[in-house]
PDB file of N, CA and C in Angstrom:
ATOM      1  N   UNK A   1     -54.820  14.634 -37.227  1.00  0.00           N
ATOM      2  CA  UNK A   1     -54.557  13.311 -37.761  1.00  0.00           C
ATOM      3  C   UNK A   1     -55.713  12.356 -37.531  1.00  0.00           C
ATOM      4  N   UNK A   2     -57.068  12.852 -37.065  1.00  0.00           N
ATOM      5  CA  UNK A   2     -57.708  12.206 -37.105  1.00  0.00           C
ATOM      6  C   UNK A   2     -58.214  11.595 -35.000  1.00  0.00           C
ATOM      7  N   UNK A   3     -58.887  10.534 -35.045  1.00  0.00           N
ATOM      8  CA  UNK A   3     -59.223  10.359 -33.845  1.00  0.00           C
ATOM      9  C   UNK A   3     -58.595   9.081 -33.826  1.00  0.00           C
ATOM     10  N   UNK A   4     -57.629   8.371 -34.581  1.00  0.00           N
ATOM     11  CA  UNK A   4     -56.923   7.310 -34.397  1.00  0.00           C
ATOM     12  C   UNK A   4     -55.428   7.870 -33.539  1.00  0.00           C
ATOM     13  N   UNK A   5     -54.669   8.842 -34.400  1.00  0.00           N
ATOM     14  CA  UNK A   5     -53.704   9.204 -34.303  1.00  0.00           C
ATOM     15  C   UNK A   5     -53.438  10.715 -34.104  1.00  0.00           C
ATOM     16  N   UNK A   6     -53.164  10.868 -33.022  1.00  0.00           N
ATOM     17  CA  UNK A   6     -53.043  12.424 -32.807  1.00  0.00           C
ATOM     18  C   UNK A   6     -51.642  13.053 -33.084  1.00  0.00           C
ATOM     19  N   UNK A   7     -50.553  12.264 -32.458  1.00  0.00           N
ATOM     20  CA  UNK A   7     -49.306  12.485 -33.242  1.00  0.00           C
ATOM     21  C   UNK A   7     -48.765  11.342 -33.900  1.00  0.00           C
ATOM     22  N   UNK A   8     -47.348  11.748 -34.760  1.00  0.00           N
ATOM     23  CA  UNK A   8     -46.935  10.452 -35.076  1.00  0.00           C
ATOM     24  C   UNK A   8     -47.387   9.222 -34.739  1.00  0.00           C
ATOM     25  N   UNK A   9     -46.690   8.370 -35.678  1.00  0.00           N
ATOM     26  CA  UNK A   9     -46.733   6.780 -35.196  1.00  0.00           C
ATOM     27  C   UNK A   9     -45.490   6.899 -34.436  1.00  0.00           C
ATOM     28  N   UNK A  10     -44.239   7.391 -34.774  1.00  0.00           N
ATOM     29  CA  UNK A  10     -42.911   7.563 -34.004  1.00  0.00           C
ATOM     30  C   UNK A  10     -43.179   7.909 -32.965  1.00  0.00           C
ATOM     31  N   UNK A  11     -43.627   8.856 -32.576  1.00  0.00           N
ATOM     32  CA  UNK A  11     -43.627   9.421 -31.673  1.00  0.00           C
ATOM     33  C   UNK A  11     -44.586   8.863 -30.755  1.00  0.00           C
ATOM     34  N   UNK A  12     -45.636   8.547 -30.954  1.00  0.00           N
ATOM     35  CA  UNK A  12     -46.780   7.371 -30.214  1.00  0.00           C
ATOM     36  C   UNK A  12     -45.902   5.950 -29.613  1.00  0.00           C
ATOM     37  N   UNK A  13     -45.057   5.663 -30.512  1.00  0.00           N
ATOM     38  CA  UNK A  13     -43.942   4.621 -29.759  1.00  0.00           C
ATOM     39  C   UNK A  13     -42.854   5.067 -28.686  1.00  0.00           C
ATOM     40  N   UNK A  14     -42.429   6.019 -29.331  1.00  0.00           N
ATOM     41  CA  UNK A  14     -41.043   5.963 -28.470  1.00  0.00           C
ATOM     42  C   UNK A  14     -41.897   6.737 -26.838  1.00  0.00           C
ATOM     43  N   UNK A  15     -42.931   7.613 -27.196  1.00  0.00           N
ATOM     44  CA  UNK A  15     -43.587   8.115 -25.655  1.00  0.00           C
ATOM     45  C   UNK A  15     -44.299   7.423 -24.963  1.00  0.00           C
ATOM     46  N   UNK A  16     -45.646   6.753 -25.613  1.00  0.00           N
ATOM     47  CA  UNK A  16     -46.272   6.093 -24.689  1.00  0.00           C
ATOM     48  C   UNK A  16     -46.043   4.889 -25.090  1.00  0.00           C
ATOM     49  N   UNK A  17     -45.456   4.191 -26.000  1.00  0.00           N
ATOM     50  CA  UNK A  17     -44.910   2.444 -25.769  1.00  0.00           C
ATOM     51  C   UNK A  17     -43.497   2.719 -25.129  1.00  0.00           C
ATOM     52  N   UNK A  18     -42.692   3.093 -25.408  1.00  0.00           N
ATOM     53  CA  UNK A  18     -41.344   2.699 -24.876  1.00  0.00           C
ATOM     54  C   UNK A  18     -40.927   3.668 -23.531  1.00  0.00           C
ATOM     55  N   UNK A  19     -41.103   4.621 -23.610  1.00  0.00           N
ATOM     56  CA  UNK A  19     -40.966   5.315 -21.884  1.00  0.00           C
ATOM     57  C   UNK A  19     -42.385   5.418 -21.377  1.00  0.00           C
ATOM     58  N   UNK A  20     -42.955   5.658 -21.444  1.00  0.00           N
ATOM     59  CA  UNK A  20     -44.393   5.238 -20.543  1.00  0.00           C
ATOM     60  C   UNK A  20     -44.571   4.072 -20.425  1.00  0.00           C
ATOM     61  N   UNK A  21     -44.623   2.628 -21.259  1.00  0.00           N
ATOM     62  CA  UNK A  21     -45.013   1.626 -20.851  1.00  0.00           C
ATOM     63  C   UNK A  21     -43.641   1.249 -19.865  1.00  0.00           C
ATOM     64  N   UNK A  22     -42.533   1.432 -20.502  1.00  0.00           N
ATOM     65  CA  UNK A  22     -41.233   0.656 -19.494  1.00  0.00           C
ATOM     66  C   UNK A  22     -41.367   1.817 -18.116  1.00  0.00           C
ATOM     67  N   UNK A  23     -41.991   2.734 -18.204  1.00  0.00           N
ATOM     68  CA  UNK A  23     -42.082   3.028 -16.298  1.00  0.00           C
ATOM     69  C   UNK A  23     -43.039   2.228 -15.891  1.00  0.00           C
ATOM     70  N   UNK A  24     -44.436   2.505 -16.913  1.00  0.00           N
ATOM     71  CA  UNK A  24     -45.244   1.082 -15.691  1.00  0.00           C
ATOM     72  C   UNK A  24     -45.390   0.263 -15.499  1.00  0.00           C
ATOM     73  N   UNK A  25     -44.206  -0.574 -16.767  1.00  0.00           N
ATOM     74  CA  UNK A  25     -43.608  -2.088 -16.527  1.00  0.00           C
ATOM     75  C   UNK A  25     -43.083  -1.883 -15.015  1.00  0.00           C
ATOM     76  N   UNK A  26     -42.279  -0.851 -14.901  1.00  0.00           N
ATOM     77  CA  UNK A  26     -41.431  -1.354 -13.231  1.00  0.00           C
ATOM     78  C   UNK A  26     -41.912  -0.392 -11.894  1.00  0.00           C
ATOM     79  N   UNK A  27     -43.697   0.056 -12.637  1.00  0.00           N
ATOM     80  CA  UNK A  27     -44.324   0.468 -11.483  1.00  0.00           C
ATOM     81  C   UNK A  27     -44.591  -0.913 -11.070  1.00  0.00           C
ATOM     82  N   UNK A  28     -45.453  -1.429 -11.935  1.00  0.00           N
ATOM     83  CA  UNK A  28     -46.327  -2.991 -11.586  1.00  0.00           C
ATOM     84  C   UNK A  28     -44.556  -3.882 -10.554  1.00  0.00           C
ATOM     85  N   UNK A  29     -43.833  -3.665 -11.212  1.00  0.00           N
ATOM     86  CA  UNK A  29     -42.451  -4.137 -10.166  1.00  0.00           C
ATOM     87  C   UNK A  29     -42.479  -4.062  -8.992  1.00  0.00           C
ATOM     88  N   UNK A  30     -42.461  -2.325  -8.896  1.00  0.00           N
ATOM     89  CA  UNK A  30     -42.291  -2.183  -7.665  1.00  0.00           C
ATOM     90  C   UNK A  30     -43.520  -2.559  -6.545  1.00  0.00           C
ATOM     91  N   UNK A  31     -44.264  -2.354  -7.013  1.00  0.00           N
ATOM     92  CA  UNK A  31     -45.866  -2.806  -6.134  1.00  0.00           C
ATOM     93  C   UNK A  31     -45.494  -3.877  -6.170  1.00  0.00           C
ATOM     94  N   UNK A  32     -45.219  -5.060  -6.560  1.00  0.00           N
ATOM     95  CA  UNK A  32     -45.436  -6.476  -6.354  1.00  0.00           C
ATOM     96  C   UNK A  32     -44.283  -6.602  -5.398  1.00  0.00           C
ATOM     97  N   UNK A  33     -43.159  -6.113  -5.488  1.00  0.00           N
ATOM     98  CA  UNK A  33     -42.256  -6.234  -5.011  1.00  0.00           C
ATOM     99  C   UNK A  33     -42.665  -5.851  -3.412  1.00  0.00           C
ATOM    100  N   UNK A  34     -43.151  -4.725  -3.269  1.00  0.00           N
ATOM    101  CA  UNK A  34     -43.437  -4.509  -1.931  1.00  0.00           C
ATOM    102  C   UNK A  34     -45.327  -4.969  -1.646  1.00  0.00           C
ATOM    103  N   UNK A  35     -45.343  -6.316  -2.147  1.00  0.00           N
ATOM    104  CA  UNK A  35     -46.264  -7.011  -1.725  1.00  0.00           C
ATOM    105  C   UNK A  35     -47.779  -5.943  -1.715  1.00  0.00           C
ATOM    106  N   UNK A  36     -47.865  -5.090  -2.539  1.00  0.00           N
ATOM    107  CA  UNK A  36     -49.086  -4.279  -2.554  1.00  0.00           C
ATOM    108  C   UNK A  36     -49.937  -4.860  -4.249  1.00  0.00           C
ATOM    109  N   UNK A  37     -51.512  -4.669  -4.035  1.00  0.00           N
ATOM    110  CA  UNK A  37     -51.976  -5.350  -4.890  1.00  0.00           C
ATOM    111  C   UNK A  37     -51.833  -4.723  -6.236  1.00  0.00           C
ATOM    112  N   UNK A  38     -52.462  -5.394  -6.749  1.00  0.00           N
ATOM    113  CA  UNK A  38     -52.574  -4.868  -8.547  1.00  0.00           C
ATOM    114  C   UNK A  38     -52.815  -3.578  -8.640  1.00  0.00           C
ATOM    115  N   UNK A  39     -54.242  -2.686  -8.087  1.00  0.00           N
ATOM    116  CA  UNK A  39     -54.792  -1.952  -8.212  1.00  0.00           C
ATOM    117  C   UNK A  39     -54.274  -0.578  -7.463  1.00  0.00           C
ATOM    118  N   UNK A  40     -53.114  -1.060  -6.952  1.00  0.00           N
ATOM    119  CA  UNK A  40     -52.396   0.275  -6.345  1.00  0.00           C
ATOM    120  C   UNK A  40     -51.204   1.036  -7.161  1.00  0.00           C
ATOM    121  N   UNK A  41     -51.206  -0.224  -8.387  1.00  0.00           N
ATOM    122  CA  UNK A  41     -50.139  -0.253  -9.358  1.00  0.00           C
ATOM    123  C   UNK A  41     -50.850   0.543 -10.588  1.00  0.00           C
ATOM    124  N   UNK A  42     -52.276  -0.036 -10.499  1.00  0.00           N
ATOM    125  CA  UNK A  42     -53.525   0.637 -11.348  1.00  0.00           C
ATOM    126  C   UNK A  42     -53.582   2.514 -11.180  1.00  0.00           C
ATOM    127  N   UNK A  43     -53.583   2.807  -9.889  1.00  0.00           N
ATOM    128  CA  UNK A  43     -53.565   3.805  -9.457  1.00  0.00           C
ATOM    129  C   UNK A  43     -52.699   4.915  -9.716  1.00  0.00           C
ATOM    130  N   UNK A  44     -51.463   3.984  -9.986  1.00  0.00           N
ATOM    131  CA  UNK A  44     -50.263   4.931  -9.915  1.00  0.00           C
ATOM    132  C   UNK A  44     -50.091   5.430 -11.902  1.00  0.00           C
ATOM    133  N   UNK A  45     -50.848   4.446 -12.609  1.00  0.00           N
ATOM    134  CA  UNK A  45     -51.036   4.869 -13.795  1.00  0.00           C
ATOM    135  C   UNK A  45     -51.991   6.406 -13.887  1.00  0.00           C
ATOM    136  N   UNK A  46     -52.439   6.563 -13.385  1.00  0.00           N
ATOM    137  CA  UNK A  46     -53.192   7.952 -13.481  1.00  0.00           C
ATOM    138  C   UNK A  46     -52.210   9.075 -13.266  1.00  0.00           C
ATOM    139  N   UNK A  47     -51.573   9.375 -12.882  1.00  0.00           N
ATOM    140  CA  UNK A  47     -50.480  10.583 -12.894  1.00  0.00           C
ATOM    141  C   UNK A  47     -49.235  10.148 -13.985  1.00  0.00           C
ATOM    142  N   UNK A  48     -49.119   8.780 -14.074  1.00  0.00           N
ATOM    143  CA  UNK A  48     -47.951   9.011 -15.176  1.00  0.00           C
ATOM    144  C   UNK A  48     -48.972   8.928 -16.306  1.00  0.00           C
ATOM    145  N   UNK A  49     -49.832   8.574 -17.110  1.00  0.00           N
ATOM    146  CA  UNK A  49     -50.639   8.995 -17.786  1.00  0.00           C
ATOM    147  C   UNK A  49     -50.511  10.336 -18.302  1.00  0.00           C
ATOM    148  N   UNK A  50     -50.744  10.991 -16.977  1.00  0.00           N
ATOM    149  CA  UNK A  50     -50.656  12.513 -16.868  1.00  0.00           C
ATOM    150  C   UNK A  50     -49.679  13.517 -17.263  1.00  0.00           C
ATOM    151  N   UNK A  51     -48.484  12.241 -17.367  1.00  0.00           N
ATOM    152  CA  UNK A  51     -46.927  12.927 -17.533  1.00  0.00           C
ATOM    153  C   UNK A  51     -46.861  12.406 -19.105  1.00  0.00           C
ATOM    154  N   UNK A  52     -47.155  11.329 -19.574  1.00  0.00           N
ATOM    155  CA  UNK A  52     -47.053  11.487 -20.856  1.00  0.00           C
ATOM    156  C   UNK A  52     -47.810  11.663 -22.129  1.00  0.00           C
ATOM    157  N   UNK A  53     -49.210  12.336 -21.325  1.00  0.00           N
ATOM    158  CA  UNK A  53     -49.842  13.559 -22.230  1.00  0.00           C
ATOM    159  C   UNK A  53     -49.208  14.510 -22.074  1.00  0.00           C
ATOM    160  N   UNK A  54     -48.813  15.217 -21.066  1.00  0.00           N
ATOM    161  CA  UNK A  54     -48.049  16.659 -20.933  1.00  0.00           C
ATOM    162  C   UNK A  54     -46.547  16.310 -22.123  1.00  0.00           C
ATOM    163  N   UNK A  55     -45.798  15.036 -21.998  1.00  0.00           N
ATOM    164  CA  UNK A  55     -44.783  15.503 -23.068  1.00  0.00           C
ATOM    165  C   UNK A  55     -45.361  14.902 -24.536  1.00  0.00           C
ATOM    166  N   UNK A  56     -46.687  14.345 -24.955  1.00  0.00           N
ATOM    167  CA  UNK A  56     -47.339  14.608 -26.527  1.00  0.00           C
ATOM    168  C   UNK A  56     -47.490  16.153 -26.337  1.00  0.00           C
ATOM    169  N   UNK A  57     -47.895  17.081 -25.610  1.00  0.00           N
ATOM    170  CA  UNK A  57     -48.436  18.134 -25.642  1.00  0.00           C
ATOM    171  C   UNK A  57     -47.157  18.826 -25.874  1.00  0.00           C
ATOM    172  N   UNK A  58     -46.013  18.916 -24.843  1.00  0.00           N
ATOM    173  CA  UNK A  58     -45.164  19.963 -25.383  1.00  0.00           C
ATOM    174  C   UNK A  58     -43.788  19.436 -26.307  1.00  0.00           C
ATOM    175  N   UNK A  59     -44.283  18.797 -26.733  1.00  0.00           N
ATOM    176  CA  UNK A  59     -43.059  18.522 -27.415  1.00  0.00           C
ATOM    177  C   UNK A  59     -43.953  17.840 -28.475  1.00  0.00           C
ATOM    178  N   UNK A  60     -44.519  17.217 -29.188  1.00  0.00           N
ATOM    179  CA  UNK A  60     -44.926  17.188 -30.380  1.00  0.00           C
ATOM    180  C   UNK A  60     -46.188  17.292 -30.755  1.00  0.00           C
ATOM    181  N   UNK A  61     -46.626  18.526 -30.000  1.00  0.00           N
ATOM    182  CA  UNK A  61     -47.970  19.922 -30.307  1.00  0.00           C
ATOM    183  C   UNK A  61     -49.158  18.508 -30.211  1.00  0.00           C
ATOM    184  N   UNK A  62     -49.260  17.370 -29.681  1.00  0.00           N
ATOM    185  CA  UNK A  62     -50.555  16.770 -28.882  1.00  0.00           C
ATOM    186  C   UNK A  62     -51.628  17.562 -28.233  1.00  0.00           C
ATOM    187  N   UNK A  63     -52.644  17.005 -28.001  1.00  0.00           N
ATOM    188  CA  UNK A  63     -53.578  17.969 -27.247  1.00  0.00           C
ATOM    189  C   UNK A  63     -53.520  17.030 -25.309  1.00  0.00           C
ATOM    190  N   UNK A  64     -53.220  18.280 -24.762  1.00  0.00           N
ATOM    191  CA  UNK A  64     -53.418  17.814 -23.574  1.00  0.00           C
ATOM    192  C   UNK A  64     -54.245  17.182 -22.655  1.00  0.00           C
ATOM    193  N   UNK A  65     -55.524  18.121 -22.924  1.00  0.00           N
ATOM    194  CA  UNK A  65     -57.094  17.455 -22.097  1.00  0.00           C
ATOM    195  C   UNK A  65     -57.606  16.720 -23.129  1.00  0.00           C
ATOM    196  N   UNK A  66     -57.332  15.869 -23.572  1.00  0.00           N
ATOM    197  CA  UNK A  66     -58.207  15.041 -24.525  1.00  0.00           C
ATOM    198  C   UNK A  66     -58.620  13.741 -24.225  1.00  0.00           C
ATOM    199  N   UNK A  67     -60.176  13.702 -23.739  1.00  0.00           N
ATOM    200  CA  UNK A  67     -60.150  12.435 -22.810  1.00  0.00           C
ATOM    201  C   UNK A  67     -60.002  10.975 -24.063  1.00  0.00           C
ATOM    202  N   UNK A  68     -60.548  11.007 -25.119  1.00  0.00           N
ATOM    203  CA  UNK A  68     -60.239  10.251 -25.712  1.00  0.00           C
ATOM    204  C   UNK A  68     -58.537   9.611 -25.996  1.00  0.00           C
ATOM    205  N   UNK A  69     -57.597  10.683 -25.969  1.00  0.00           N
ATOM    206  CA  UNK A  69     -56.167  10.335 -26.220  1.00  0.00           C
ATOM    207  C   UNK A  69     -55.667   9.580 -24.727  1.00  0.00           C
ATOM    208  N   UNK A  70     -56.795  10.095 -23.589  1.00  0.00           N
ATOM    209  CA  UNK A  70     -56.128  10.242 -22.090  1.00  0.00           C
ATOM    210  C   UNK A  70     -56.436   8.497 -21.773  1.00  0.00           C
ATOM    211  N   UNK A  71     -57.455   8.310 -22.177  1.00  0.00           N
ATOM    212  CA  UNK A  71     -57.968   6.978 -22.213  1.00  0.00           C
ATOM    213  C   UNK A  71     -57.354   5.799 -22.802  1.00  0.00           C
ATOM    214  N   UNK A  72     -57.089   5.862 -24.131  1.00  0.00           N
ATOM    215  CA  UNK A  72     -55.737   5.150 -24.514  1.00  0.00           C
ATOM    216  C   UNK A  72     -54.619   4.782 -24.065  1.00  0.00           C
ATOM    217  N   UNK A  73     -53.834   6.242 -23.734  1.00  0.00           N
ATOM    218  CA  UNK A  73     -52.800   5.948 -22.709  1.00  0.00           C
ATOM    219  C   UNK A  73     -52.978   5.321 -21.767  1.00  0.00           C
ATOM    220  N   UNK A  74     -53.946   5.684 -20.946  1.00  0.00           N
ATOM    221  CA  UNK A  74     -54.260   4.934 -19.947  1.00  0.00           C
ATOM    222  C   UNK A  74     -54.088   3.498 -20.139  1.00  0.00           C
ATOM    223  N   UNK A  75     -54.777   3.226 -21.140  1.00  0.00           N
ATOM    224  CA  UNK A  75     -55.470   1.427 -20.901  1.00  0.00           C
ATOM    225  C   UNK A  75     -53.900   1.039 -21.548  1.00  0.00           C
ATOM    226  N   UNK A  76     -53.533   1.507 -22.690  1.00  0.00           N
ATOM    227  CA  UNK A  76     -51.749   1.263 -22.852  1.00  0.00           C
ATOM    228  C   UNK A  76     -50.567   0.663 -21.515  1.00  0.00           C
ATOM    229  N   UNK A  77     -50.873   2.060 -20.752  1.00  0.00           N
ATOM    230  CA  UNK A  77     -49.798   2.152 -19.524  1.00  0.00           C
ATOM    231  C   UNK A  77     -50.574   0.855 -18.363  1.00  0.00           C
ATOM    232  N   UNK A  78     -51.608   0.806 -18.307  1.00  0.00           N
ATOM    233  CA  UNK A  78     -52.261   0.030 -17.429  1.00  0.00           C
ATOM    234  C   UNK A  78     -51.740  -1.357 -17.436  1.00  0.00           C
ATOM    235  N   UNK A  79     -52.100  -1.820 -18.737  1.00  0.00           N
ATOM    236  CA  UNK A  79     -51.658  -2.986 -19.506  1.00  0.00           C
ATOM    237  C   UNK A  79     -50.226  -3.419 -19.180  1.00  0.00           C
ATOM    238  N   UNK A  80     -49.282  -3.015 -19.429  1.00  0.00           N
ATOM    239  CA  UNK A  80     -47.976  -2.557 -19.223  1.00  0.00           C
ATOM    240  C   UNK A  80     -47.293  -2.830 -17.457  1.00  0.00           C
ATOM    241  N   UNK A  81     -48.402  -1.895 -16.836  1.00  0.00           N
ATOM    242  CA  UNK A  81     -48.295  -2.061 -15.393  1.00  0.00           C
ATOM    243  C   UNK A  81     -48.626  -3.310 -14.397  1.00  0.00           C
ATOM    244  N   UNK A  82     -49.741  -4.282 -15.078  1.00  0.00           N
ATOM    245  CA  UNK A  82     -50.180  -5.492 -14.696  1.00  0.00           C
ATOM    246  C   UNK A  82     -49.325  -6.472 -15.474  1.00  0.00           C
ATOM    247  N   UNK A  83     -49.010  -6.105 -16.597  1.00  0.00           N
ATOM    248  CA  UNK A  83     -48.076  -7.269 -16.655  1.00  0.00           C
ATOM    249  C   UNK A  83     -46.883  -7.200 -15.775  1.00  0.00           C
ATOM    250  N   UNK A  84     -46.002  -6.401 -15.641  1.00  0.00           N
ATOM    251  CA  UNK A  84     -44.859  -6.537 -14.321  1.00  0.00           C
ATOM    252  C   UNK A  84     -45.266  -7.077 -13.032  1.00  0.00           C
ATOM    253  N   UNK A  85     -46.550  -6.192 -12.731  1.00  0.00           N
ATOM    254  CA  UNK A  85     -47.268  -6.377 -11.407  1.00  0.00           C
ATOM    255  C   UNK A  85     -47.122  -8.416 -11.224  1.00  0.00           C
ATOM    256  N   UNK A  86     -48.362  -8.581 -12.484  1.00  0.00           N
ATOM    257  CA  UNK A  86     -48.145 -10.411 -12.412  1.00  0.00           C
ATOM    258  C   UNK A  86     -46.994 -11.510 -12.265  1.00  0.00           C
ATOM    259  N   UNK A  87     -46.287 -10.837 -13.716  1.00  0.00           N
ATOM    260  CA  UNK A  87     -44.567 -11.832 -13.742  1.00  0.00           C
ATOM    261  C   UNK A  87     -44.062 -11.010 -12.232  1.00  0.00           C
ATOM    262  N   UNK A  88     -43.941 -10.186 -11.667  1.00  0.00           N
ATOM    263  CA  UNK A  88     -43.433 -10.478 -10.750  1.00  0.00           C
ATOM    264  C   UNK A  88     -43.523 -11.071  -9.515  1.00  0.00           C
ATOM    265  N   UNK A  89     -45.006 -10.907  -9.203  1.00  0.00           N
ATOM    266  CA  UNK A  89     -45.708 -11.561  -8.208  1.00  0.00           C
ATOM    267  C   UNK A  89     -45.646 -13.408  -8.657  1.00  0.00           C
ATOM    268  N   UNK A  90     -45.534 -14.077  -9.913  1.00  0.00           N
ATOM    269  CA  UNK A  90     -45.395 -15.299 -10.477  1.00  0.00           C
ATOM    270  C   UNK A  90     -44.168 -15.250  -9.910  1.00  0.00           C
ATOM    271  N   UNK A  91     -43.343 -14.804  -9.738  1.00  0.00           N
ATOM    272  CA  UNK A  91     -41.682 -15.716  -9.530  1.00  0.00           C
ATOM    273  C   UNK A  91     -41.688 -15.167  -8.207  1.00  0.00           C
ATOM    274  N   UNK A  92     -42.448 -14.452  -7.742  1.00  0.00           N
ATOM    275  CA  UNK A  92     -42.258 -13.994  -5.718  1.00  0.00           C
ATOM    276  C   UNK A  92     -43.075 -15.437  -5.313  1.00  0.00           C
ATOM    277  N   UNK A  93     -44.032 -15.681  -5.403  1.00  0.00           N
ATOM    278  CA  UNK A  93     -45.005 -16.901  -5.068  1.00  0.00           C
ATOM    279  C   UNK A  93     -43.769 -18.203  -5.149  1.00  0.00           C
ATOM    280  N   UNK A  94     -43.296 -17.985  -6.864  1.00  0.00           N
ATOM    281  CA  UNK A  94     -42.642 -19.878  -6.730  1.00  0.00           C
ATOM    282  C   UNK A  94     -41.098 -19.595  -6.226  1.00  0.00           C
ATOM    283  N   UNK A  95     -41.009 -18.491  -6.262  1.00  0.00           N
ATOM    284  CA  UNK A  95     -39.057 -18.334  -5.198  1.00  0.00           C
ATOM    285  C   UNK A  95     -39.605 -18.676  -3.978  1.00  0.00           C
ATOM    286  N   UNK A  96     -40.488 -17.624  -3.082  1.00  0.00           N
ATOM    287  CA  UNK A  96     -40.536 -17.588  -1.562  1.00  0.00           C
ATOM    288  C   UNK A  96     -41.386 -18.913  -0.339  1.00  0.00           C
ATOM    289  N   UNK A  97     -42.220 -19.510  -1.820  1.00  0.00           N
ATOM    290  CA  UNK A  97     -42.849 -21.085  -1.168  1.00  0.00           C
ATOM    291  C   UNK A  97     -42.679 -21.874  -2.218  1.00  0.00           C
ATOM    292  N   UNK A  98     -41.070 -22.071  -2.689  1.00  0.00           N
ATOM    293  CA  UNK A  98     -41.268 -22.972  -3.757  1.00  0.00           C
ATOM    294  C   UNK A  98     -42.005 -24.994  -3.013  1.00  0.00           C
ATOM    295  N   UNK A  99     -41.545 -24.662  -1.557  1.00  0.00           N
ATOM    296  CA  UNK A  99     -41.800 -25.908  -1.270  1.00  0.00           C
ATOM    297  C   UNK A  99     -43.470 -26.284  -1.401  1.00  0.00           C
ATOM    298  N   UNK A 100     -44.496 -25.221  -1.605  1.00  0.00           N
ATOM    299  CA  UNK A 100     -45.828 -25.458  -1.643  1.00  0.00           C
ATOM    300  C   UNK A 100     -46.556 -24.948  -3.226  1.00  0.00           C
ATOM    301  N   UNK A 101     -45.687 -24.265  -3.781  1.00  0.00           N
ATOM    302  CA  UNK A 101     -46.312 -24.178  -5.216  1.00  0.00           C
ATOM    303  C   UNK A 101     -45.049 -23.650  -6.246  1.00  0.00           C
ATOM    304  N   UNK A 102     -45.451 -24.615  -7.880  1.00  0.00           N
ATOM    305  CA  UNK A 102     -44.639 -24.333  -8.615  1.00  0.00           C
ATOM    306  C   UNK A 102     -45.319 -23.427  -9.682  1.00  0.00           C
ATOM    307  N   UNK A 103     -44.603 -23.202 -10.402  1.00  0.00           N
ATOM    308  CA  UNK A 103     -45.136 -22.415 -11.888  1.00  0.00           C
ATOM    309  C   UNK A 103     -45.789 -23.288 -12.684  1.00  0.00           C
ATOM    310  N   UNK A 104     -46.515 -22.249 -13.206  1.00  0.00           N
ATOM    311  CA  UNK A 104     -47.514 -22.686 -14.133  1.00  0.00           C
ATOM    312  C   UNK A 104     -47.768 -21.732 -15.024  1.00  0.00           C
ATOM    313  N   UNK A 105     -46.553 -21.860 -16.043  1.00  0.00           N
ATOM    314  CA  UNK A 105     -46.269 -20.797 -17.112  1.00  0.00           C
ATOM    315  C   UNK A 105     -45.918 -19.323 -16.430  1.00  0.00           C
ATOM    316  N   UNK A 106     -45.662 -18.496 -17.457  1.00  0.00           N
ATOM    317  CA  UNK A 106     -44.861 -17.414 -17.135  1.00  0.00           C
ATOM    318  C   UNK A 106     -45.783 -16.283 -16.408  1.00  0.00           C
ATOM    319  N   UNK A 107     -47.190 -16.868 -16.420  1.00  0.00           N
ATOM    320  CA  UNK A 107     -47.510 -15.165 -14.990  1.00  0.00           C
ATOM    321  C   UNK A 107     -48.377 -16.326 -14.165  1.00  0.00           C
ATOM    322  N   UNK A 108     -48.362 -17.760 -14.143  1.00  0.00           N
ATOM    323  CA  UNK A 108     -48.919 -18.196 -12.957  1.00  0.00           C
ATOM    324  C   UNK A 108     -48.274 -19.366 -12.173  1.00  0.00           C
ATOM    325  N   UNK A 109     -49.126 -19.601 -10.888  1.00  0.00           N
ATOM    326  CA  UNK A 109     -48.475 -20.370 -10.217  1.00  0.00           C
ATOM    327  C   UNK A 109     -49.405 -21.261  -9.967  1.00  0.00           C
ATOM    328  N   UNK A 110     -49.162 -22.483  -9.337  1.00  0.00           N
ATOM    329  CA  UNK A 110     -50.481 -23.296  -8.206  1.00  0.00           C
ATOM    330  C   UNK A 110     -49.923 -24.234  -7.266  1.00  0.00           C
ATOM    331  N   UNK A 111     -50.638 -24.779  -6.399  1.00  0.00           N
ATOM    332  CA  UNK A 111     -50.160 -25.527  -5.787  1.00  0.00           C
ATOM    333  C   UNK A 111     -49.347 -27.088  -5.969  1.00  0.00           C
ATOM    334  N   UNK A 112     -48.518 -27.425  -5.454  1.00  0.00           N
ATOM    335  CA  UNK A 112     -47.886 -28.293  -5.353  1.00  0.00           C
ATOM    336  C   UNK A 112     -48.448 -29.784  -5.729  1.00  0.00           C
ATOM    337  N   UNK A 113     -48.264 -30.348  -5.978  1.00  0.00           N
ATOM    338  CA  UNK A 113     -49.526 -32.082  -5.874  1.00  0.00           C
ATOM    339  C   UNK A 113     -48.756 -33.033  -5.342  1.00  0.00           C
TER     340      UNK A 113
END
């Protein structure tokens, strides 16, 4: 299908937008949640990456080692993973010191005036 699209468009959604990105929507969760930084959330994208080339590969004949497809996913799932990581760390900051900083839109915070 070319070097845009290796499988479906269907299938490019429902695997790596809708179950790959919604796990590393609530990887970036859980890292923020247990107060660990961005980049550990970054980290944890490399093996699920890993898991949803293996199901393009066996289940709708994808190529597995393909660093170009691997790379996509990646920056997809990454994306995905920092945004949870942020909105959640944004409402941990203005819940746990609301008395020293409020929001400032939906992924930031600042100090109080």
């Amino acid at each position: 299908m070319g070097m845009i699209w290796e499988v479906g468009i269907a299938d490019f959604i429902i695997v790596t937008l809708l179950l790959g990105g919604g796990a590393a929507y609530m990887t970036g969760r859980a890292t923020a949640n247990a107060w660990e930084p961005a980049s550990r959330a970054l980290a944890w994208m490399i093996p699920l990456t890993a898991a949803v080339r293996f199901i393009h590969f066996a289940m709708f004949d994808g190529t597995l080692l393909s660093p170009h497809f691997y790379l996509v996913d990646f920056v997809i799932l990454a994306a995905a993973a920092l945004f949870g990581h942020r909105l959640t760390r944004a409402r941990q900051m203005t819940r746990r010191y609301d008395w020293a900083i409020e929001s400032s839109g939906m992924l930031g915070w600042r100090l109080r005036s």
